[in-house]
Protein backbone atom coordinates (compact mmCIF):
# COMPACT_ATOMS: atom_id res chain seq x y z
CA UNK A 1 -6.76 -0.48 -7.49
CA UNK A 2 -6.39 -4.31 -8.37
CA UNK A 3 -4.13 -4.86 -4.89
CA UNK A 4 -4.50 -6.75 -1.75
CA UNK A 5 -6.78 -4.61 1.18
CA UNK A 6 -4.45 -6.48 3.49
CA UNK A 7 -1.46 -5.04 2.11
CA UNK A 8 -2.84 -2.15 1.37
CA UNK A 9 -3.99 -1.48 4.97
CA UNK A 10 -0.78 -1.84 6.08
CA UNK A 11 1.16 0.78 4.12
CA UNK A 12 -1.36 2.94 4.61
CA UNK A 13 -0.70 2.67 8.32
CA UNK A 14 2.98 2.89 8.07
CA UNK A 15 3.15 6.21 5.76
CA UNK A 16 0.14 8.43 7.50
CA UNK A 17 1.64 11.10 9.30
CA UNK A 18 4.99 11.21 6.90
CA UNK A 19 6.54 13.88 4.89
CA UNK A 20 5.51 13.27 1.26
CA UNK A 21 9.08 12.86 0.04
CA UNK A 22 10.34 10.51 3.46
CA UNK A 23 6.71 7.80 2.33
CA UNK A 24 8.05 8.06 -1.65
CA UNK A 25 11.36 7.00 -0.56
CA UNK A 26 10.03 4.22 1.88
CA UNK A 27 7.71 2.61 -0.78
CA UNK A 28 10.62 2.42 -3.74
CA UNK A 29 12.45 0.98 -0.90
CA UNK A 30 9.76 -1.65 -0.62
CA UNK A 31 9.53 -2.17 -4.17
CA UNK A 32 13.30 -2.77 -4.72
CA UNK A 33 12.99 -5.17 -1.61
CA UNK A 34 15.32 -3.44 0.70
CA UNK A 35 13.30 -2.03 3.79
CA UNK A 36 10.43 -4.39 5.21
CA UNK A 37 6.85 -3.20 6.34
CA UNK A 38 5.46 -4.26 9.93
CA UNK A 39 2.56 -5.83 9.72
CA UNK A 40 0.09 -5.10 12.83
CA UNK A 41 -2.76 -6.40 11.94
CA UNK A 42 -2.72 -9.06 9.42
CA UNK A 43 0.15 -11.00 10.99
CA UNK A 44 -1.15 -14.60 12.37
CA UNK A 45 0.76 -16.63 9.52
CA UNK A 46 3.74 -14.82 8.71
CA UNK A 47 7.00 -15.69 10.12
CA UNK A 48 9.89 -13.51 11.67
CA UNK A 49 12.63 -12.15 9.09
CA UNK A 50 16.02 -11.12 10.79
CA UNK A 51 15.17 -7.65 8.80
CA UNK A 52 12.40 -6.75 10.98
CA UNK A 53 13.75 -4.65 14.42
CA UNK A 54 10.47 -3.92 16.48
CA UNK A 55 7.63 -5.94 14.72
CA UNK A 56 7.63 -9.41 15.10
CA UNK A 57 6.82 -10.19 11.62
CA UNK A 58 6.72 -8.07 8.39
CA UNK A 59 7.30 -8.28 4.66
CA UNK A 60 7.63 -6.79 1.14
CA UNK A 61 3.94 -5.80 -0.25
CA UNK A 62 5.32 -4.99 -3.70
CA UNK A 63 2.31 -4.72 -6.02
CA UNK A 64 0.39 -2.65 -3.24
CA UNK A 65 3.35 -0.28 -2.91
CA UNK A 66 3.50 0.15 -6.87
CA UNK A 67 -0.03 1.52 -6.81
CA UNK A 68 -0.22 3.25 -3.61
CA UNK A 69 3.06 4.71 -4.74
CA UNK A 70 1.03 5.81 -8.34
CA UNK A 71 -1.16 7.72 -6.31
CA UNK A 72 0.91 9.60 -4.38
CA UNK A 73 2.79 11.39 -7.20
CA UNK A 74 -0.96 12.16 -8.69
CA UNK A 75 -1.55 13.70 -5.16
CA UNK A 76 1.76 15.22 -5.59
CA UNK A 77 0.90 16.53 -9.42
CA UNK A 78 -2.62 17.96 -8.09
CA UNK A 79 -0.76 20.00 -5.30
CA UNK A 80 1.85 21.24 -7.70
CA UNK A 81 -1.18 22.34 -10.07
CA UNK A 82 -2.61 24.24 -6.93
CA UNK A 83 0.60 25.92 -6.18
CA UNK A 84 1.07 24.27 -2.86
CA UNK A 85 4.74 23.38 -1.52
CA UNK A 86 6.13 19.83 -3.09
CA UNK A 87 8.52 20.11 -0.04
CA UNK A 88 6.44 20.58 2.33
CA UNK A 89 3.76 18.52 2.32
CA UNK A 90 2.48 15.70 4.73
CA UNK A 91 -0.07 12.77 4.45
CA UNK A 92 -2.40 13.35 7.25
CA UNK A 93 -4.66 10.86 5.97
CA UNK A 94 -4.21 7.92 4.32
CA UNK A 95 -6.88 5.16 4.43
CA UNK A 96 -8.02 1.80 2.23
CA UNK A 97 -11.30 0.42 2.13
CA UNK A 98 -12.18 -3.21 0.14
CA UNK A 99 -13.40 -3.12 -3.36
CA UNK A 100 -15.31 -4.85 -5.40
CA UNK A 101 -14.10 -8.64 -6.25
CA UNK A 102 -14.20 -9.59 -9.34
CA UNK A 103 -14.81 -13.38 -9.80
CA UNK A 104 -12.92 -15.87 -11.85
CA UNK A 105 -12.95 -19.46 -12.38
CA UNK A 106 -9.77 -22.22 -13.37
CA UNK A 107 -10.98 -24.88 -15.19
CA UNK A 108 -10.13 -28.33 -13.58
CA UNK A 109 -10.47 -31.76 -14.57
CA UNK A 110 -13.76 -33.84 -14.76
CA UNK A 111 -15.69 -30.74 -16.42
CA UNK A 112 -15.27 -28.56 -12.70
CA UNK A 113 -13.76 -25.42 -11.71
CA UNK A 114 -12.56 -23.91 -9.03
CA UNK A 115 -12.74 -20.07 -8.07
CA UNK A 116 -10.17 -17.33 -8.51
CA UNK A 117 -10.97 -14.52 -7.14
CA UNK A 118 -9.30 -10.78 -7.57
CA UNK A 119 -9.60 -8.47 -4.29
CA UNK A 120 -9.66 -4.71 -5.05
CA UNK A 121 -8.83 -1.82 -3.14
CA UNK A 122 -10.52 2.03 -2.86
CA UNK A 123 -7.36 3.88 -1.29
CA UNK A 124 -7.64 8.09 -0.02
CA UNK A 125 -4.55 9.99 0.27
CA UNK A 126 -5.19 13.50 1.94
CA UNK A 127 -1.93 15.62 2.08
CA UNK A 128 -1.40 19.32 3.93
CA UNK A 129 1.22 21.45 3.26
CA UNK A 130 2.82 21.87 7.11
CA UNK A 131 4.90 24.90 7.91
């Protein structure tokens, strides 16, 4: 997926352990803006928002939640096909590892450039049907 590991990482760790339909409804939260994300790990240079309760900072990884969001309903489509539950089904893992980067350059003045590079994102979503 052409999204930020950093993000990534983070809504990974927020929805693992969620009921399929409870992490759909947090991510097109997310993606409208409403609900903010905690950020645990990759926090040192963001700032508070008053929308954050028990994180001390946080924010709205939009493009990350459009794809992570695109492969939960194809986890959700491959369960259907197998005749498992929608209803009751729960991410018990969820995981990203880095990519590959693909490598771009921006021409700039006096015949150099500068790079402009594109960080990619392997992402596993593992659900179980619980009950």
């Amino acid at each position: 997926m052409r999204c930020s590991p950093k993000h990534s990482r983070e809504i990974c760790n927020a929805i693992r352990g969620m009921m399929l339909d409870k992490a759909t409804k947090l991510l097109e939260s997310v993606i409208e803006e409403k609900t903010w994300l905690p950020y645990k790990r990759h926090r040192k240079q963001r700032p508070h928002h008053a929308g954050m309760k028990k994180w001390p900072s946080g924010g709205h990884p939009v493009n990350a939640s459009q794809q992570i969001l695109k492969v939960l309903k194809n986890a959700e489509s491959n369960a259907d096909n197998k005749g498992l539950d929608i209803d009751r089904l729960k991410i018990v893992h969820a995981a990203t590892q880095r990519g590959r980067t693909y490598k771009k350059f921006i021409p700039r003045a006096f015949g150099r450039s500068t790079a402009y590079n594109e960080d990619t994102s392997h992402i596993e979503i593992v659900l179980e049907e619980v009950g």
